[in-house]
Protein backbone atom coordinates (compact mmCIF):
# COMPACT_ATOMS: atom_id res chain seq x y z
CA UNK A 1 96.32 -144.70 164.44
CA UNK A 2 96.94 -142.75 167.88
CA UNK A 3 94.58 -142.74 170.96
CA UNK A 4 92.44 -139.43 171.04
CA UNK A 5 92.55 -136.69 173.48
CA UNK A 6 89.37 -136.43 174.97
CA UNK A 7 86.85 -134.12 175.62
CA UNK A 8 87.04 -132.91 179.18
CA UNK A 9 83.54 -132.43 181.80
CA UNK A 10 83.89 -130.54 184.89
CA UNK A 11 81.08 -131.58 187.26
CA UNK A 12 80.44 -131.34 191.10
CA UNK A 13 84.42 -130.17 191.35
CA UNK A 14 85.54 -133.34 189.31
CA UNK A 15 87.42 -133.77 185.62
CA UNK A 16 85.88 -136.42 183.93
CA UNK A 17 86.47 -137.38 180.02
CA UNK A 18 83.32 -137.64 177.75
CA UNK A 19 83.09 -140.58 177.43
CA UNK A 20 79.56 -141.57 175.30
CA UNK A 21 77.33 -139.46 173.89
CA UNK A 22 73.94 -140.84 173.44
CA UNK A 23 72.75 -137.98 170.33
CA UNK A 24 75.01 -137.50 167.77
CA UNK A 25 77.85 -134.83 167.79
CA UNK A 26 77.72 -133.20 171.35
CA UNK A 27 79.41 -129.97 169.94
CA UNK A 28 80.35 -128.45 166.16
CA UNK A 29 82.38 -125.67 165.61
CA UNK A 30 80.89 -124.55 162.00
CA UNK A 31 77.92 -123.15 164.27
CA UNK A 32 80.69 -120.67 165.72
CA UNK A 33 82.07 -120.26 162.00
CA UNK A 34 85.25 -122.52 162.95
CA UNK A 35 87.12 -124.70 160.87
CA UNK A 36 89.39 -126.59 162.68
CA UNK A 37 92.55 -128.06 161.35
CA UNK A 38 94.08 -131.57 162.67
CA UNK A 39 97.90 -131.47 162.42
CA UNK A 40 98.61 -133.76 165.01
CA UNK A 41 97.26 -137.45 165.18
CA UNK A 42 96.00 -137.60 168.97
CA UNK A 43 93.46 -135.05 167.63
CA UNK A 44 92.30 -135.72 163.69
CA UNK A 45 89.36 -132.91 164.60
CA UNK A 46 91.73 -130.16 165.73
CA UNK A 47 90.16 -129.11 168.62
CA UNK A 48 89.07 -130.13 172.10
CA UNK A 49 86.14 -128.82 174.48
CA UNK A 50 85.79 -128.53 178.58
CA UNK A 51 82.35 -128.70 178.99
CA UNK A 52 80.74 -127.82 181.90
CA UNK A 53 77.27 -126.58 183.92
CA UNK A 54 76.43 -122.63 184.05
CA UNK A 55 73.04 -122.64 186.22
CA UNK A 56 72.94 -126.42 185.36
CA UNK A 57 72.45 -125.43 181.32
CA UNK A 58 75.46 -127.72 179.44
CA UNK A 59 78.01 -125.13 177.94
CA UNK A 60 81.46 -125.00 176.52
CA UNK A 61 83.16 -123.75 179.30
CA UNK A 62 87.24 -123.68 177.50
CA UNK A 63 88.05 -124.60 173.60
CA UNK A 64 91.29 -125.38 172.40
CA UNK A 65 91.22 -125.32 168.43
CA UNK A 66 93.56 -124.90 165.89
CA UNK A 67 93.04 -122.67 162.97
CA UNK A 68 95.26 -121.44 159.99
CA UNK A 69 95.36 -119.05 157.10
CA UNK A 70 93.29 -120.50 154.09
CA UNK A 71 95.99 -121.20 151.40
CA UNK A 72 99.47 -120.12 153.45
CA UNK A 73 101.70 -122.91 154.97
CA UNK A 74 100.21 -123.30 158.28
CA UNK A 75 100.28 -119.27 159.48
CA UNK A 76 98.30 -119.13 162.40
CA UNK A 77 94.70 -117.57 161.83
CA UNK A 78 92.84 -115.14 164.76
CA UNK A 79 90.19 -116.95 165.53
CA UNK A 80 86.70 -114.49 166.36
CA UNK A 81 85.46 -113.71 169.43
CA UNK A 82 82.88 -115.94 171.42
CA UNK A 83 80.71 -114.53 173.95
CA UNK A 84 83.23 -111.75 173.74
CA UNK A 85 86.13 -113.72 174.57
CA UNK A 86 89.00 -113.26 171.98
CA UNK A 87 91.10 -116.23 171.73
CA UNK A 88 95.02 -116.53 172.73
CA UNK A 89 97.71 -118.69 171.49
CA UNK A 90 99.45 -119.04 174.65
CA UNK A 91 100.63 -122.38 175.04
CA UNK A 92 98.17 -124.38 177.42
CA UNK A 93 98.20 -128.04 178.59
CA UNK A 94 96.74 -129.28 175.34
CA UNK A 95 100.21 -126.74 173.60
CA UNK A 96 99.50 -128.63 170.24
CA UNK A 97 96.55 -125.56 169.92
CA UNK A 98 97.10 -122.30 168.39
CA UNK A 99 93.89 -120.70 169.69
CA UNK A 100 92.63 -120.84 173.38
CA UNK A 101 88.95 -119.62 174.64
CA UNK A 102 88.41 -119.29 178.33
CA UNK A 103 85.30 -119.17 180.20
CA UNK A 104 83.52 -118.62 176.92
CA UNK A 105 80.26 -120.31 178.99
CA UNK A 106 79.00 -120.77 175.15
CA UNK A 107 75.27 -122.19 175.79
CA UNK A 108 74.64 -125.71 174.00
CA UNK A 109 70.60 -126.91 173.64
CA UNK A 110 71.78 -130.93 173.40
CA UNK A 111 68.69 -132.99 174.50
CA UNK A 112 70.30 -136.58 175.45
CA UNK A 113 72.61 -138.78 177.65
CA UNK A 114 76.63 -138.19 178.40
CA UNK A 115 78.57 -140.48 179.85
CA UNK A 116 81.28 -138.90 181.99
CA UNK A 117 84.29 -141.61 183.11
CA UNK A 118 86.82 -141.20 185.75
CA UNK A 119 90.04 -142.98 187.08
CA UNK A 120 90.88 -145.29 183.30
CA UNK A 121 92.05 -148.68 184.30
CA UNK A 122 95.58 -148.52 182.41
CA UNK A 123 95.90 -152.49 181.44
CA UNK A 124 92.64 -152.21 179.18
CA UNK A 125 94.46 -148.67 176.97
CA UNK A 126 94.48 -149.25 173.11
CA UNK A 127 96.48 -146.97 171.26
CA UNK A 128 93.84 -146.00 168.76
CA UNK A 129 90.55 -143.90 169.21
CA UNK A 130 88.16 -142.76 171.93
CA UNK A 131 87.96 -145.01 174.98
CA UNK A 132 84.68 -146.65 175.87
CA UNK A 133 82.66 -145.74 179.12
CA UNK A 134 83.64 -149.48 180.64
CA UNK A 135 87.46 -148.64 180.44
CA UNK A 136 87.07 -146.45 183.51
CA UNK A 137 85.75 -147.01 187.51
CA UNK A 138 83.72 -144.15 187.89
CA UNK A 139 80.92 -143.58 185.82
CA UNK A 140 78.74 -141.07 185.38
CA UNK A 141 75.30 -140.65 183.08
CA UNK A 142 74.12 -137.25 182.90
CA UNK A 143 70.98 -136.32 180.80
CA UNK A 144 69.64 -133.04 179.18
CA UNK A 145 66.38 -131.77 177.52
CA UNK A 146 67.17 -128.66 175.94
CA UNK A 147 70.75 -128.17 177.52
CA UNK A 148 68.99 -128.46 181.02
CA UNK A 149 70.11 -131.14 183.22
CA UNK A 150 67.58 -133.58 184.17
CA UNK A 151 68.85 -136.76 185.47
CA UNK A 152 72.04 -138.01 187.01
CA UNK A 153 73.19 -141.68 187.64
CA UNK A 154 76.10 -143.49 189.11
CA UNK A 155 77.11 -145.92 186.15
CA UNK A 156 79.91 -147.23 187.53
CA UNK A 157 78.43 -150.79 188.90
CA UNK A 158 76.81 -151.25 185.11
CA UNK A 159 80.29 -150.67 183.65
CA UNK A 160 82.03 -152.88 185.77
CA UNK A 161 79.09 -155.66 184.63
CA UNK A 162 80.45 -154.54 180.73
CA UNK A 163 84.30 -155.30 181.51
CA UNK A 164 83.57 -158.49 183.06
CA UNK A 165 81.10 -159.67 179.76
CA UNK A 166 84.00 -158.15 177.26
CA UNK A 167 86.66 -160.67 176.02
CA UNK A 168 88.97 -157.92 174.01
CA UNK A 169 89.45 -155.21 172.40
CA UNK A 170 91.12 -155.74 168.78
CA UNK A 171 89.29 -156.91 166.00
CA UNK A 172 88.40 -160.65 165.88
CA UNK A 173 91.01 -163.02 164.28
CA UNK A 174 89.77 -164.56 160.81
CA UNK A 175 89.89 -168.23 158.89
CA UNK A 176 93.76 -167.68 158.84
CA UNK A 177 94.46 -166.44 162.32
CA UNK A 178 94.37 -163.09 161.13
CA UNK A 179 91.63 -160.04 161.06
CA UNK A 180 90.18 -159.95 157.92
CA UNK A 181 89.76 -156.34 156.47
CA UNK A 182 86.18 -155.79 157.37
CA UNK A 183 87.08 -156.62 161.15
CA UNK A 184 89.88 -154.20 160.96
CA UNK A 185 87.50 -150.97 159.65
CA UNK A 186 84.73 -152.34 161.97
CA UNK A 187 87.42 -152.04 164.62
CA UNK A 188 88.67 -148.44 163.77
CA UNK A 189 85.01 -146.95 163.22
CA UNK A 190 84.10 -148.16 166.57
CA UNK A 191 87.23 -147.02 168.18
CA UNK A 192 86.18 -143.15 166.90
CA UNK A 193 82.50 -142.88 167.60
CA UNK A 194 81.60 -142.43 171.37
CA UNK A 195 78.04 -142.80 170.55
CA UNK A 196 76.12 -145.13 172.39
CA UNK A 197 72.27 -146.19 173.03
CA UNK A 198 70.40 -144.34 175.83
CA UNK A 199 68.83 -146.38 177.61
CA UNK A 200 70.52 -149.60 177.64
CA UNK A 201 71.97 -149.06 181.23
């Protein structure tokens, strides 16, 4: 398994990564008629979103997706327009996409918490998944009714609390020294689902 790229958050001139989301999937490109293809392992969903704030209503500021011709040996497929932005396949930072939207400002309605993180702390990096919220210094919780922003918190003290409770990351060893095989798919579930409880902070 391979680390993820993450979902990027612009907010008050910063980059964060998305870090938790507190209500399911924060984003799904079926609702835009997408179907994104993984062909690298850093991204098994194909694509990757910049979110961002457009009057302080969440939105889908960039997305970086690949898509292909149903059927033909990996032709690249014109994605449509969004917002009446018509994707490129330029090759951006994330180059591993065939199709790039920019500035779609594509409105989302997500009612919830996101956890934003800043400035990873490098000796705690597992080569498999999404990275949890107490991995990084800075931490952020922003929260949304309708895709309006209603709260925002400074996390980072709470996190810091997490890292110093957590013993490890891998999977715990079993009877024989070794993780048994429900430790190891506990371990890889976990390691893909930034999902996390709001209100336990």
């Amino acid at each position: 398994m391979t680390a993820q790229i993450n979902d990027h958050f612009q907010y008050q001139d910063e980059s964060y990564n998305v870090a938790g989301i507190s209500e399911g999937e924060l984003f799904d490109p079926a609702v835009l008629e997408l179907k994104p293809v993984g062909t690298c392992s850093a991204c098994w969903r194909g694509y990757c979103v910049e979110y961002g704030l457009v009057d302080r209503h969440l939105a889908v500021i960039n997305l970086h997706v690949n898509l292909y011709e149903e059927g033909k040996d990996y032709q690249r497929l014109q994605g449509p327009a969004i917002n009446d932005v018509v994707p490129t396949d330029a090759q951006k930072q994330h180059d591993w996409f065939n199709n790039h939207y920019e500035k779609i400002h594509f409105h989302l309605e997500y009612s919830g918490g996101l956890l934003l993180a800043k400035d990873f702390i490098q000796e705690l990096y597992v080569h498999m998944g999404f990275h949890p919220a107490w991995k990084y210094e800075k931490v952020r919780e922003l929260v949304f009714e309708n895709g309006i922003l209603v709260g925002d918190y400074d996390r980072s003290e709470k996190m810091a609390e997490i890292r110093d409770m957590v013993s490890g990351d891998g999977p715990n060893d079993g009877p024989s020294g070794m993780p048994s095989d429900q430790d190891i798919r506990t371990f890889v579930e976990q390691a893909f689902d930034r999902t996390y409880p709001m209100g336990w902070l």
